[in-house]
PDBML (XML) file of the C-alpha atoms, coordinates in Angstrom:
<?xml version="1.0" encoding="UTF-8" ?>
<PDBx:datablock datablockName="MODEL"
   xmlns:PDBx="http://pdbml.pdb.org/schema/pdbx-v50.xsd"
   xmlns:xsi="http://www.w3.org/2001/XMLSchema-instance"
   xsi:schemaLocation="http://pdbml.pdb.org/schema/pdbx-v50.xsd pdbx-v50.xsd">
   <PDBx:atom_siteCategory>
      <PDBx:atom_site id="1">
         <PDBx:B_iso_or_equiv>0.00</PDBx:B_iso_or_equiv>
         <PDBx:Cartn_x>1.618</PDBx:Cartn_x>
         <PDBx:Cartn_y>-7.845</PDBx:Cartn_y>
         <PDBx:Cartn_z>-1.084</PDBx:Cartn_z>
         <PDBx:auth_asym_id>A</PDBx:auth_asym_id>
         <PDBx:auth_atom_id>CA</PDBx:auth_atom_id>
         <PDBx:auth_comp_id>UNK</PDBx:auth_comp_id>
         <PDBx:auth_seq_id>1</PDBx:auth_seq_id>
         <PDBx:group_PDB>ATOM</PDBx:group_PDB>
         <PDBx:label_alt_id xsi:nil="true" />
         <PDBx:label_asym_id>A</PDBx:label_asym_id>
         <PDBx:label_atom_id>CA</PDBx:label_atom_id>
         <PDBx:label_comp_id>UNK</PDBx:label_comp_id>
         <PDBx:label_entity_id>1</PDBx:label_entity_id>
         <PDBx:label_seq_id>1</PDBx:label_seq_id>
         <PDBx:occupancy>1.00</PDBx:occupancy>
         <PDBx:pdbx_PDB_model_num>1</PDBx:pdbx_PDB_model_num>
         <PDBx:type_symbol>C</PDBx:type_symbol>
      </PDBx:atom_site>
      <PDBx:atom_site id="2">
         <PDBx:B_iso_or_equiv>0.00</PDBx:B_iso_or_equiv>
         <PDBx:Cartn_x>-0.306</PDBx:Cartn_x>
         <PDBx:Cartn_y>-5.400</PDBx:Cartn_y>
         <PDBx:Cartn_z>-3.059</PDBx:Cartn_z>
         <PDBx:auth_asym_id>A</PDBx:auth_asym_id>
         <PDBx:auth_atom_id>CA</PDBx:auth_atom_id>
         <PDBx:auth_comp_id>UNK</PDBx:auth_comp_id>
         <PDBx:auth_seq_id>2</PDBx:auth_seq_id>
         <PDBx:group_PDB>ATOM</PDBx:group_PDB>
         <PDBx:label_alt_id xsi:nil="true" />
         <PDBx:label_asym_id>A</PDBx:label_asym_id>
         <PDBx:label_atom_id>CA</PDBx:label_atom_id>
         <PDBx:label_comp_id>UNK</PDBx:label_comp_id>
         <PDBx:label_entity_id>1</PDBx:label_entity_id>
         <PDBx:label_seq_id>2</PDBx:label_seq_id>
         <PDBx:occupancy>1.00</PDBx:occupancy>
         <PDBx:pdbx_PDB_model_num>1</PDBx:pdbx_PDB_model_num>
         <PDBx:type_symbol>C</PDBx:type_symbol>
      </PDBx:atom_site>
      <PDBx:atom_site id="3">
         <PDBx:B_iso_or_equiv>0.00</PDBx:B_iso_or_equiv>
         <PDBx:Cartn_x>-3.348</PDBx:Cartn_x>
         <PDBx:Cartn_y>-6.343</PDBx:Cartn_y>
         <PDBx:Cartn_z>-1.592</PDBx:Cartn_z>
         <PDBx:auth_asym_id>A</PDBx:auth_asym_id>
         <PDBx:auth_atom_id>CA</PDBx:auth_atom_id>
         <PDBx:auth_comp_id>UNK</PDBx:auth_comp_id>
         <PDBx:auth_seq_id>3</PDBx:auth_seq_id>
         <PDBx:group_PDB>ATOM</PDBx:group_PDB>
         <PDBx:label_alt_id xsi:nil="true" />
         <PDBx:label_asym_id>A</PDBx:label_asym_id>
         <PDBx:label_atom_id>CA</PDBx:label_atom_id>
         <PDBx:label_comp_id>UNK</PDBx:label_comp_id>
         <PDBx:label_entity_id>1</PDBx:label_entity_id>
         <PDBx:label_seq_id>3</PDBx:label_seq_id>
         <PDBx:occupancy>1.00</PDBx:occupancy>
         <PDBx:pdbx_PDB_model_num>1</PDBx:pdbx_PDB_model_num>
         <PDBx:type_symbol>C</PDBx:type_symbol>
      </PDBx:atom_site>
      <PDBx:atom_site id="4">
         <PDBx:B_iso_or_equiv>0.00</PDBx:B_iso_or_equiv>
         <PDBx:Cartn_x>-1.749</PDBx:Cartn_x>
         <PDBx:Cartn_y>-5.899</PDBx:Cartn_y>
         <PDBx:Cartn_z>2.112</PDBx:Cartn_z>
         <PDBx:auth_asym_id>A</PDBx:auth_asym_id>
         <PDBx:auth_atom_id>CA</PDBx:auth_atom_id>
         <PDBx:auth_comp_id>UNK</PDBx:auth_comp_id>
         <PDBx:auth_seq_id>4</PDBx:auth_seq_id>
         <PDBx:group_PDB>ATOM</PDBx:group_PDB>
         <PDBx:label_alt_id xsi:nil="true" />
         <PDBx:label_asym_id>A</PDBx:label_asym_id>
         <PDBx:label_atom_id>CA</PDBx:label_atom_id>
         <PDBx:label_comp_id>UNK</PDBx:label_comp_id>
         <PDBx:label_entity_id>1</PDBx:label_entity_id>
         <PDBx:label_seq_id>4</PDBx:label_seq_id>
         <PDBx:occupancy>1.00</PDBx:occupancy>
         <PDBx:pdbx_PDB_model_num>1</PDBx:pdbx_PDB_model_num>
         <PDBx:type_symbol>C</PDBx:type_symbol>
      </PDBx:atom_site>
      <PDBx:atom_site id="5">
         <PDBx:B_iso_or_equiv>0.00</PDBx:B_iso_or_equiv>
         <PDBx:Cartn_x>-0.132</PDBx:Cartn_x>
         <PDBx:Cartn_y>-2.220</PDBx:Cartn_y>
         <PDBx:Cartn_z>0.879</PDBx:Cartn_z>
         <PDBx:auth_asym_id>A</PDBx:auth_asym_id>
         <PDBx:auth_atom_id>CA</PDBx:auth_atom_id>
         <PDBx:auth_comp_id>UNK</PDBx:auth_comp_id>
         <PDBx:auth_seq_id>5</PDBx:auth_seq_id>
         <PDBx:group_PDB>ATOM</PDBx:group_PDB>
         <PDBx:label_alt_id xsi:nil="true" />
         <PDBx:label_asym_id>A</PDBx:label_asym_id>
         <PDBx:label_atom_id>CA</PDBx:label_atom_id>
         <PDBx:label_comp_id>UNK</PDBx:label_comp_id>
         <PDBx:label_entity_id>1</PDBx:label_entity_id>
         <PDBx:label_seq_id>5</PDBx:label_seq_id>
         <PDBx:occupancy>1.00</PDBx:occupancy>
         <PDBx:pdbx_PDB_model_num>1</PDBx:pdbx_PDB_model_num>
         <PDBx:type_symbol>C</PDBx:type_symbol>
      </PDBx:atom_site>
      <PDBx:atom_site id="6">
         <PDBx:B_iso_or_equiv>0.00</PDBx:B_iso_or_equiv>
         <PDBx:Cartn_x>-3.527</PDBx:Cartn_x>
         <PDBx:Cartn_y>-0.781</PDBx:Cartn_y>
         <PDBx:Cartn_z>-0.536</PDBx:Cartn_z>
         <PDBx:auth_asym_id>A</PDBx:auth_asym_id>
         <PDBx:auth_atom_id>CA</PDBx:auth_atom_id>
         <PDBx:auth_comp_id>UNK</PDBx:auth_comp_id>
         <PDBx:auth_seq_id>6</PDBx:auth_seq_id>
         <PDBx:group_PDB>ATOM</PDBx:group_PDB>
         <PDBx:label_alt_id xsi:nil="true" />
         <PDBx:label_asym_id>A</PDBx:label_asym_id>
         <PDBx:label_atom_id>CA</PDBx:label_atom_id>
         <PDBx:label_comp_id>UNK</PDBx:label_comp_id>
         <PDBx:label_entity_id>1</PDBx:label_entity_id>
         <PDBx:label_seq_id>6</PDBx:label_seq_id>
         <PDBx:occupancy>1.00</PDBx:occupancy>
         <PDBx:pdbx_PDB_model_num>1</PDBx:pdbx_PDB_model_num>
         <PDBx:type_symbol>C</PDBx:type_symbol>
      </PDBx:atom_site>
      <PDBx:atom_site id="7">
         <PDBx:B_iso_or_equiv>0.00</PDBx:B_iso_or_equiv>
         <PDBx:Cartn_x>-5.723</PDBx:Cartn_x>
         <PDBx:Cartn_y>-1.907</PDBx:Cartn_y>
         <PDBx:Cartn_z>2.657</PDBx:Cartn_z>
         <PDBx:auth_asym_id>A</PDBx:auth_asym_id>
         <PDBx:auth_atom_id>CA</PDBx:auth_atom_id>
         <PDBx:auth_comp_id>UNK</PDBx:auth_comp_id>
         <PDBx:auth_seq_id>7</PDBx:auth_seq_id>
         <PDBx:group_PDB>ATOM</PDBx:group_PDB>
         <PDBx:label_alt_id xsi:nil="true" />
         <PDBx:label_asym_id>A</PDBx:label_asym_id>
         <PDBx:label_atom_id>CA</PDBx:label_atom_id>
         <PDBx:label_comp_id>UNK</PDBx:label_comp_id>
         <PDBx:label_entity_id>1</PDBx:label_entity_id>
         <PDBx:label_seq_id>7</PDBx:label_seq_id>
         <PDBx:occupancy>1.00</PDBx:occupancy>
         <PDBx:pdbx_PDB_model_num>1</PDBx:pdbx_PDB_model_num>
         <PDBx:type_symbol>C</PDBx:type_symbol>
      </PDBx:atom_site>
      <PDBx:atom_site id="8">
         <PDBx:B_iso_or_equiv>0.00</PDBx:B_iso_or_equiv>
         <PDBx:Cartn_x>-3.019</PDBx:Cartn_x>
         <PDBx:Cartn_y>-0.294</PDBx:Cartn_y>
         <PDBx:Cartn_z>4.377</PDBx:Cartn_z>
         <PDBx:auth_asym_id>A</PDBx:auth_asym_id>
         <PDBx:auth_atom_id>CA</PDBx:auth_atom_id>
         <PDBx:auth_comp_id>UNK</PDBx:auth_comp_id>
         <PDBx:auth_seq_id>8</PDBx:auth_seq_id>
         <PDBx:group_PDB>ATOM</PDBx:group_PDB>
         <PDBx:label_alt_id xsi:nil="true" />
         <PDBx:label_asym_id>A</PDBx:label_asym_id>
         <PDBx:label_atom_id>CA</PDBx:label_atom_id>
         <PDBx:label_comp_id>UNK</PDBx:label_comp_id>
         <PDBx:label_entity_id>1</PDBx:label_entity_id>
         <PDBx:label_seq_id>8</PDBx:label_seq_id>
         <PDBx:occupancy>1.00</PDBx:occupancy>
         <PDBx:pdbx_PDB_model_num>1</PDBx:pdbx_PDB_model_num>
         <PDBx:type_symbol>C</PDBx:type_symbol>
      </PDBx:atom_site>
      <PDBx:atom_site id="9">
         <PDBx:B_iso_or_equiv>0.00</PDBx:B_iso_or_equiv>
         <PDBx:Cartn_x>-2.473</PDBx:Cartn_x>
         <PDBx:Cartn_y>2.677</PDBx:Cartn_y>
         <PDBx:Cartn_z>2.628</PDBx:Cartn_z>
         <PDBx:auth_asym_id>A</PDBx:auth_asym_id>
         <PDBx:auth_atom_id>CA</PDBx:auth_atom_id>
         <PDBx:auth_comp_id>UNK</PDBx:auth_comp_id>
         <PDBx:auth_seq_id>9</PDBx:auth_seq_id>
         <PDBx:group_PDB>ATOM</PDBx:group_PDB>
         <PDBx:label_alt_id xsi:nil="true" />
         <PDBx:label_asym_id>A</PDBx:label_asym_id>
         <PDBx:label_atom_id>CA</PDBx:label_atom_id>
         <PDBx:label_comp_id>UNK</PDBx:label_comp_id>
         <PDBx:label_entity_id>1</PDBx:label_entity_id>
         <PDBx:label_seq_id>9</PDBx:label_seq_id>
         <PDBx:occupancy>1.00</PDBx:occupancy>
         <PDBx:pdbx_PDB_model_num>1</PDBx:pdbx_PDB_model_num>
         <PDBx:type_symbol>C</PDBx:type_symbol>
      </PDBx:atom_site>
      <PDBx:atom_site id="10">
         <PDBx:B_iso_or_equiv>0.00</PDBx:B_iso_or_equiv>
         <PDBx:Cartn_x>-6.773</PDBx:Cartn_x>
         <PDBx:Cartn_y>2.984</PDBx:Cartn_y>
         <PDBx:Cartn_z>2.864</PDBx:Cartn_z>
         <PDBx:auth_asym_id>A</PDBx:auth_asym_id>
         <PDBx:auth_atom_id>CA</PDBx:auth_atom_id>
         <PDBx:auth_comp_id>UNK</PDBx:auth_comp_id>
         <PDBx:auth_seq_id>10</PDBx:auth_seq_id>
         <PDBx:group_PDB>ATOM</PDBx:group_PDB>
         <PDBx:label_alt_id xsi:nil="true" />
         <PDBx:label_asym_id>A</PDBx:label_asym_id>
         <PDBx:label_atom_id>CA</PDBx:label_atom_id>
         <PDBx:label_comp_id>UNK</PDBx:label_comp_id>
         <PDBx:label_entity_id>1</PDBx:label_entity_id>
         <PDBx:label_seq_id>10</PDBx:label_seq_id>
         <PDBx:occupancy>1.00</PDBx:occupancy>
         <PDBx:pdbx_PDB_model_num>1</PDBx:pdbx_PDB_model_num>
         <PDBx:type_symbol>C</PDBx:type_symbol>
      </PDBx:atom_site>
      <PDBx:atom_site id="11">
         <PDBx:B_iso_or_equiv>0.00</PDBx:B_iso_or_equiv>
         <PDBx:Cartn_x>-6.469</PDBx:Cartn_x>
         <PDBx:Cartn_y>2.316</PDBx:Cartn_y>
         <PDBx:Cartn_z>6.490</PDBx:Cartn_z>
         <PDBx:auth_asym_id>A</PDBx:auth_asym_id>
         <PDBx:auth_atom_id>CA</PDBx:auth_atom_id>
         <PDBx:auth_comp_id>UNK</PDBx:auth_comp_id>
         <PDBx:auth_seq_id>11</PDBx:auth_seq_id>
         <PDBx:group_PDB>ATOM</PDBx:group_PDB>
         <PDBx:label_alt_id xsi:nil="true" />
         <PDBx:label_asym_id>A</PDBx:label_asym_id>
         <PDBx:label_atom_id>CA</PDBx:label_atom_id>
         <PDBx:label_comp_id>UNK</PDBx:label_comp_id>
         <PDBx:label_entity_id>1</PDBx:label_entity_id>
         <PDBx:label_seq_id>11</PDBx:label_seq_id>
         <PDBx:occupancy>1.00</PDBx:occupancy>
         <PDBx:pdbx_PDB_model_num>1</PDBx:pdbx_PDB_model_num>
         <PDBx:type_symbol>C</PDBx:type_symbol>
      </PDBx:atom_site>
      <PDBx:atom_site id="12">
         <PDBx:B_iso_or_equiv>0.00</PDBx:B_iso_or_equiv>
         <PDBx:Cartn_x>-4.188</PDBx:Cartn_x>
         <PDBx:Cartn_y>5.047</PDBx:Cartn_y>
         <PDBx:Cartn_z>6.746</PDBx:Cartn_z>
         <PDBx:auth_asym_id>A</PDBx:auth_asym_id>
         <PDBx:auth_atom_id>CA</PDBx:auth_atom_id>
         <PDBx:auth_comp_id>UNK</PDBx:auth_comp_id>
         <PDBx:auth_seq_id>12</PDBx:auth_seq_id>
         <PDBx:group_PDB>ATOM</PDBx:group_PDB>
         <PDBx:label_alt_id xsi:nil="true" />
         <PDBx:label_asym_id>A</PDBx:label_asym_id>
         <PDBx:label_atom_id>CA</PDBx:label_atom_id>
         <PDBx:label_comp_id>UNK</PDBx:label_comp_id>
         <PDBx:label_entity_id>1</PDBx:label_entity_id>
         <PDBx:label_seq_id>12</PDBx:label_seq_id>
         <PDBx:occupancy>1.00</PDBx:occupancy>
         <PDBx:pdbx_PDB_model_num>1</PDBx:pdbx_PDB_model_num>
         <PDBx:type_symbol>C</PDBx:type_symbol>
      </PDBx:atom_site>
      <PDBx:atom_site id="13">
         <PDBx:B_iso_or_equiv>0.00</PDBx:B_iso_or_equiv>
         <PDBx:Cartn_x>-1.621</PDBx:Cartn_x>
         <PDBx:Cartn_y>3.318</PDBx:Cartn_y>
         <PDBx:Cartn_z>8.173</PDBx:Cartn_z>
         <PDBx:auth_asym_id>A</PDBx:auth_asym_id>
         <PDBx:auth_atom_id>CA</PDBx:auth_atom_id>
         <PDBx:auth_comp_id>UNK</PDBx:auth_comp_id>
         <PDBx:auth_seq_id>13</PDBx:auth_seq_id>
         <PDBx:group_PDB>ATOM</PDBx:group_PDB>
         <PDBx:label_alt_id xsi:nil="true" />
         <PDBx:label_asym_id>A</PDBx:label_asym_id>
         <PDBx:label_atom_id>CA</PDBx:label_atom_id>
         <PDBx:label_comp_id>UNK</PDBx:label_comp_id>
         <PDBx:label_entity_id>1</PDBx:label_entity_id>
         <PDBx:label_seq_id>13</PDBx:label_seq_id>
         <PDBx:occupancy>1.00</PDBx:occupancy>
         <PDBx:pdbx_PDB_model_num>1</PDBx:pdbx_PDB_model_num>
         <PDBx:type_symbol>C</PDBx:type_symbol>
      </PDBx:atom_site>
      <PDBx:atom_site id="14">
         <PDBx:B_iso_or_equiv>0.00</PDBx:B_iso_or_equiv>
         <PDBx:Cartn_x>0.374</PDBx:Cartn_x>
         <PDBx:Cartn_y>2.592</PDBx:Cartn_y>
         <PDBx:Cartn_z>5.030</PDBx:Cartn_z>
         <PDBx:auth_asym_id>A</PDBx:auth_asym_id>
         <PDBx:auth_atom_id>CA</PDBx:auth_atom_id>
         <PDBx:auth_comp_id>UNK</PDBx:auth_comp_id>
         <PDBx:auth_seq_id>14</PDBx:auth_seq_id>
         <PDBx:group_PDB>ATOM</PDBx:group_PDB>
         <PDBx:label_alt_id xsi:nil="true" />
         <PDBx:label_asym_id>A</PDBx:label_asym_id>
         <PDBx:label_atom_id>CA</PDBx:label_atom_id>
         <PDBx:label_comp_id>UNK</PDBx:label_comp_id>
         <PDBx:label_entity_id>1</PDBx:label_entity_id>
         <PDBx:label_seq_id>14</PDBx:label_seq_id>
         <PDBx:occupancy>1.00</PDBx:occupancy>
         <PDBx:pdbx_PDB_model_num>1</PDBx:pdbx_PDB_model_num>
         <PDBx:type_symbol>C</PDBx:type_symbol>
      </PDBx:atom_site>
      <PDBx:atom_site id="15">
         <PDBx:B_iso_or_equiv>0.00</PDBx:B_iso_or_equiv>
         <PDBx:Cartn_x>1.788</PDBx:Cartn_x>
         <PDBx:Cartn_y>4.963</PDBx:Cartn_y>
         <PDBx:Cartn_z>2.595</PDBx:Cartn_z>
         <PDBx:auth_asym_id>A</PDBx:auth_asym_id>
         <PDBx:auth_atom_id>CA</PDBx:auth_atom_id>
         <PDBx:auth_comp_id>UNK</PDBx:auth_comp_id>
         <PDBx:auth_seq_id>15</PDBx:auth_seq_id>
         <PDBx:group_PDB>ATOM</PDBx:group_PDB>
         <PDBx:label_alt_id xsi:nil="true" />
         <PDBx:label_asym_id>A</PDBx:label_asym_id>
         <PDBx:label_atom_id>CA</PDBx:label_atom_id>
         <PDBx:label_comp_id>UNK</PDBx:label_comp_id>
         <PDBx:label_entity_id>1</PDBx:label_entity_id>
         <PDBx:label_seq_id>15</PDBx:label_seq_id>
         <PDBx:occupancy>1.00</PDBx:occupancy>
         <PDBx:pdbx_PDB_model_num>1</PDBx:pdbx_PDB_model_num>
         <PDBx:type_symbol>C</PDBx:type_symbol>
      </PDBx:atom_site>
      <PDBx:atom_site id="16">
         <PDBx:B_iso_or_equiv>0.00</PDBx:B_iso_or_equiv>
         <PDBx:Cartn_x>1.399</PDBx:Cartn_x>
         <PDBx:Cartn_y>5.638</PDBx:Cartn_y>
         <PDBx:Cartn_z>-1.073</PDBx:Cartn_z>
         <PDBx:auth_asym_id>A</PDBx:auth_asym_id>
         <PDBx:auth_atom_id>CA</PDBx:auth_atom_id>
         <PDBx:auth_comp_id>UNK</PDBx:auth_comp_id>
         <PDBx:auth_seq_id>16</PDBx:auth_seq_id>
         <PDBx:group_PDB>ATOM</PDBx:group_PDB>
         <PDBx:label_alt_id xsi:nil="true" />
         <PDBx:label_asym_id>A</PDBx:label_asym_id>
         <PDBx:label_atom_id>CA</PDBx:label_atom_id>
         <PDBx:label_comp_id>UNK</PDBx:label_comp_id>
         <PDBx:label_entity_id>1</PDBx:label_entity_id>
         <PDBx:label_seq_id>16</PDBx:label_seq_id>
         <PDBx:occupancy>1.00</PDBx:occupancy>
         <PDBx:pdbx_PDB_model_num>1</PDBx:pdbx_PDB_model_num>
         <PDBx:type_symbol>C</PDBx:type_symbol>
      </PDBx:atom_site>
      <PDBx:atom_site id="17">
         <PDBx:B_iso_or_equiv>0.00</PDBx:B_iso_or_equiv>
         <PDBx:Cartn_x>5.396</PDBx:Cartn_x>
         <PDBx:Cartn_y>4.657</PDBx:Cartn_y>
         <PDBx:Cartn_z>-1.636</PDBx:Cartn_z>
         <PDBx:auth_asym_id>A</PDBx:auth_asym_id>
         <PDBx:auth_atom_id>CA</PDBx:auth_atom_id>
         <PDBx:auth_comp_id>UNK</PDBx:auth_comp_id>
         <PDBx:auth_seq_id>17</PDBx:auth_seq_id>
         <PDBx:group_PDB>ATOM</PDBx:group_PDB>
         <PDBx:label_alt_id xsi:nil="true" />
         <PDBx:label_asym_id>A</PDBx:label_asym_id>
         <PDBx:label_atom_id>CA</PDBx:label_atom_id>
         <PDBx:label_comp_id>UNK</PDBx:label_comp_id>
         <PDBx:label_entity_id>1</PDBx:label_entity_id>
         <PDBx:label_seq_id>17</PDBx:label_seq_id>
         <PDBx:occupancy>1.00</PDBx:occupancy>
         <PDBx:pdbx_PDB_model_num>1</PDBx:pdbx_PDB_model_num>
         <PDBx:type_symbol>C</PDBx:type_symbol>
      </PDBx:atom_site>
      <PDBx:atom_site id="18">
         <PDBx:B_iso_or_equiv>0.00</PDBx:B_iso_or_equiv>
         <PDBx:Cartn_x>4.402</PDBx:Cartn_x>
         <PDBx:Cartn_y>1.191</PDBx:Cartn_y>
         <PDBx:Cartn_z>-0.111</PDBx:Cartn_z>
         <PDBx:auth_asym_id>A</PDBx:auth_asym_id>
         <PDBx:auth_atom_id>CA</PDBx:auth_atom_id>
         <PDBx:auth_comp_id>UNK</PDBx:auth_comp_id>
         <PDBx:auth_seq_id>18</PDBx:auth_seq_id>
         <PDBx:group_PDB>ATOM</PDBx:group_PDB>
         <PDBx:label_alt_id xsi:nil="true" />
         <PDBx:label_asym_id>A</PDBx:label_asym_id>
         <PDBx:label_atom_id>CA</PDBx:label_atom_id>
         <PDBx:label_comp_id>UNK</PDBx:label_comp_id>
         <PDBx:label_entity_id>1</PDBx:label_entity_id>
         <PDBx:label_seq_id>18</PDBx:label_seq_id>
         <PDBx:occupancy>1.00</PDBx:occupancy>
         <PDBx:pdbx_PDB_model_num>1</PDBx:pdbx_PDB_model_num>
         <PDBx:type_symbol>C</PDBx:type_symbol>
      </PDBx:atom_site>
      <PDBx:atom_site id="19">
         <PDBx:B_iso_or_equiv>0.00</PDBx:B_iso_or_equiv>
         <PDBx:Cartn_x>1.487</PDBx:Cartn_x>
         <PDBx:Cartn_y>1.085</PDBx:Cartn_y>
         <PDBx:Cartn_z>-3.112</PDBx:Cartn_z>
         <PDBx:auth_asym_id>A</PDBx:auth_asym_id>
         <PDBx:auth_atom_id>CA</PDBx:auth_atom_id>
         <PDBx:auth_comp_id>UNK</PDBx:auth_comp_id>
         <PDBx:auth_seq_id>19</PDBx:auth_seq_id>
         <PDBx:group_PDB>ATOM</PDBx:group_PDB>
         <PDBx:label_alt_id xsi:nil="true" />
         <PDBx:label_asym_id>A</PDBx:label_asym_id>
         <PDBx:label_atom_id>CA</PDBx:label_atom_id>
         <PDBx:label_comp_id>UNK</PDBx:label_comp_id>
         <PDBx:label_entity_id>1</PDBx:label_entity_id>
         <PDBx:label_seq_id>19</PDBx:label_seq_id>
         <PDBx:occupancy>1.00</PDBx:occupancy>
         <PDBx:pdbx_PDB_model_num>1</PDBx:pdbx_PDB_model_num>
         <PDBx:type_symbol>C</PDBx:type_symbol>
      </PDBx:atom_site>
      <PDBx:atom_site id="20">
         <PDBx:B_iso_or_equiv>0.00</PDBx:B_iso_or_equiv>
         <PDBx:Cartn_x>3.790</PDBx:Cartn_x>
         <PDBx:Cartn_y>2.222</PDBx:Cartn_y>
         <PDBx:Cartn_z>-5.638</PDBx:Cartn_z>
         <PDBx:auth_asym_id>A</PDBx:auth_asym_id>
         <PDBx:auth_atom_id>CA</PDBx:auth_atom_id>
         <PDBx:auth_comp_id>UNK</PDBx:auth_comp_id>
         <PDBx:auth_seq_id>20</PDBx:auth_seq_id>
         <PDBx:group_PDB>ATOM</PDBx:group_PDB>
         <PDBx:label_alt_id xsi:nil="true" />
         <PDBx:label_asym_id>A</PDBx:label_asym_id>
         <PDBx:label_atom_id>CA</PDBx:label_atom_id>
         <PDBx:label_comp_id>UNK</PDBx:label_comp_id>
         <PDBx:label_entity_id>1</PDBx:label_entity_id>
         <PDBx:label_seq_id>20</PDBx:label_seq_id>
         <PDBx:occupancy>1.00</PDBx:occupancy>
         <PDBx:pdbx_PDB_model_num>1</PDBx:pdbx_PDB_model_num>
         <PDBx:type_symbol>C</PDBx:type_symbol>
      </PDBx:atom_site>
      <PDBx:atom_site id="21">
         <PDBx:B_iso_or_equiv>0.00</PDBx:B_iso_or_equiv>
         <PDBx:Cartn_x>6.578</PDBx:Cartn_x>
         <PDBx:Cartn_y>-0.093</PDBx:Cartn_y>
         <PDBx:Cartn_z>-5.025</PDBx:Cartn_z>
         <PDBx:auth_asym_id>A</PDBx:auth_asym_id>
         <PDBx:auth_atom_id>CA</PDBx:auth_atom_id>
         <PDBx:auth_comp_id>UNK</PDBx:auth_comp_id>
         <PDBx:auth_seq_id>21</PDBx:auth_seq_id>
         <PDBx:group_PDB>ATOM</PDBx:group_PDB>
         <PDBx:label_alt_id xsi:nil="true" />
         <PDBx:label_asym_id>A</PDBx:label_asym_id>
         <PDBx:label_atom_id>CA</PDBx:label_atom_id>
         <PDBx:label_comp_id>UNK</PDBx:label_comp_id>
         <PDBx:label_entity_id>1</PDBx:label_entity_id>
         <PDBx:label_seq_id>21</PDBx:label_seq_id>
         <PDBx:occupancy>1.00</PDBx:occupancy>
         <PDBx:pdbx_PDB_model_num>1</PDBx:pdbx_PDB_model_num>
         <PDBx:type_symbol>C</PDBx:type_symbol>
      </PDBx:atom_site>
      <PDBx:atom_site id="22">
         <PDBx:B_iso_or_equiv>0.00</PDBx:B_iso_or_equiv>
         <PDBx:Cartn_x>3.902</PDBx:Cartn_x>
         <PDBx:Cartn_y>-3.125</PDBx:Cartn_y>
         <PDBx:Cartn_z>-4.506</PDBx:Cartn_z>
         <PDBx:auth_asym_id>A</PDBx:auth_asym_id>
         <PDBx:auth_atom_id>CA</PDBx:auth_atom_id>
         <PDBx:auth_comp_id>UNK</PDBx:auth_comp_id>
         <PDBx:auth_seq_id>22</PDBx:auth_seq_id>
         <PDBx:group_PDB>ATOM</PDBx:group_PDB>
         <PDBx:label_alt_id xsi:nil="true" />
         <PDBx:label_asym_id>A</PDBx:label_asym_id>
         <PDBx:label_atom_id>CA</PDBx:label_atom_id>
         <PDBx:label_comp_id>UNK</PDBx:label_comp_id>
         <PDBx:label_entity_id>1</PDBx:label_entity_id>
         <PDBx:label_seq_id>22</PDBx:label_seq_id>
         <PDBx:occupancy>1.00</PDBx:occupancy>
         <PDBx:pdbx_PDB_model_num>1</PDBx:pdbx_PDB_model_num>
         <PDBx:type_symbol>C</PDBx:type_symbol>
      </PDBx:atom_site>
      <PDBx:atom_site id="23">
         <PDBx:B_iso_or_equiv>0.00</PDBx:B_iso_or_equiv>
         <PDBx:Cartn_x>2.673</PDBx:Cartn_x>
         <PDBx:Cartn_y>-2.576</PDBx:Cartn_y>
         <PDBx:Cartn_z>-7.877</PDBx:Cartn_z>
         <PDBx:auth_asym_id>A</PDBx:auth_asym_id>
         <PDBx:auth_atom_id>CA</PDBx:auth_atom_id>
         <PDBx:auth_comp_id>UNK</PDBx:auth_comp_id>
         <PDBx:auth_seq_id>23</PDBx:auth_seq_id>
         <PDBx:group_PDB>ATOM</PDBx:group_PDB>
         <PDBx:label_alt_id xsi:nil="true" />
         <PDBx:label_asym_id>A</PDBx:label_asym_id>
         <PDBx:label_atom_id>CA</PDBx:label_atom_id>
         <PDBx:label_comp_id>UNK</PDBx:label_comp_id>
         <PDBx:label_entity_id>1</PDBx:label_entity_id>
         <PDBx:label_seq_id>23</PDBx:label_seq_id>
         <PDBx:occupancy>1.00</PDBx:occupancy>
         <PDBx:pdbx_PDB_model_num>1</PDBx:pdbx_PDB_model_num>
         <PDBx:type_symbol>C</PDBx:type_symbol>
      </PDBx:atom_site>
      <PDBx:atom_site id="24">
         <PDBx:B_iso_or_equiv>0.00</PDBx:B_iso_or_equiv>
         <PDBx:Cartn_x>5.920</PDBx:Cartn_x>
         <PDBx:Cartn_y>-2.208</PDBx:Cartn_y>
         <PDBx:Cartn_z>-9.298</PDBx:Cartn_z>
         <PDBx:auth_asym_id>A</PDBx:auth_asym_id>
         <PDBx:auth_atom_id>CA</PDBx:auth_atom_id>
         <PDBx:auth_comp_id>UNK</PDBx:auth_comp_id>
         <PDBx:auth_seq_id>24</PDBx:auth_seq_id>
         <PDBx:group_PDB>ATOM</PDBx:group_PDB>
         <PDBx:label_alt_id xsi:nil="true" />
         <PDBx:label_asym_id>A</PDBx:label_asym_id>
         <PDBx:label_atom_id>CA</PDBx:label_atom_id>
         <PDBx:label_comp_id>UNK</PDBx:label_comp_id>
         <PDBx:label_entity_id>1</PDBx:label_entity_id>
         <PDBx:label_seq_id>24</PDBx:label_seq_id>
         <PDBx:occupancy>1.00</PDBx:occupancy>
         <PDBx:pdbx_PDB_model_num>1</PDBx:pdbx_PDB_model_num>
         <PDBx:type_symbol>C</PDBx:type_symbol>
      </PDBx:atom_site>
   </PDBx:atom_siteCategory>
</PDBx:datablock>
């Protein structure tokens, strides 16, 4: 999941809160 969130988040289609709450 955290993998998925930060590709998305660098893709621009995902946002930091997604990152954040992966990691958490």
């Amino acid at each position: 999941s955290l993998e998925l969130a930060r590709l998305r988040f660098n893709a621009g289609v995902g946002t930091q809160t997604d990152v954040i709450t992966a990691q958490t």
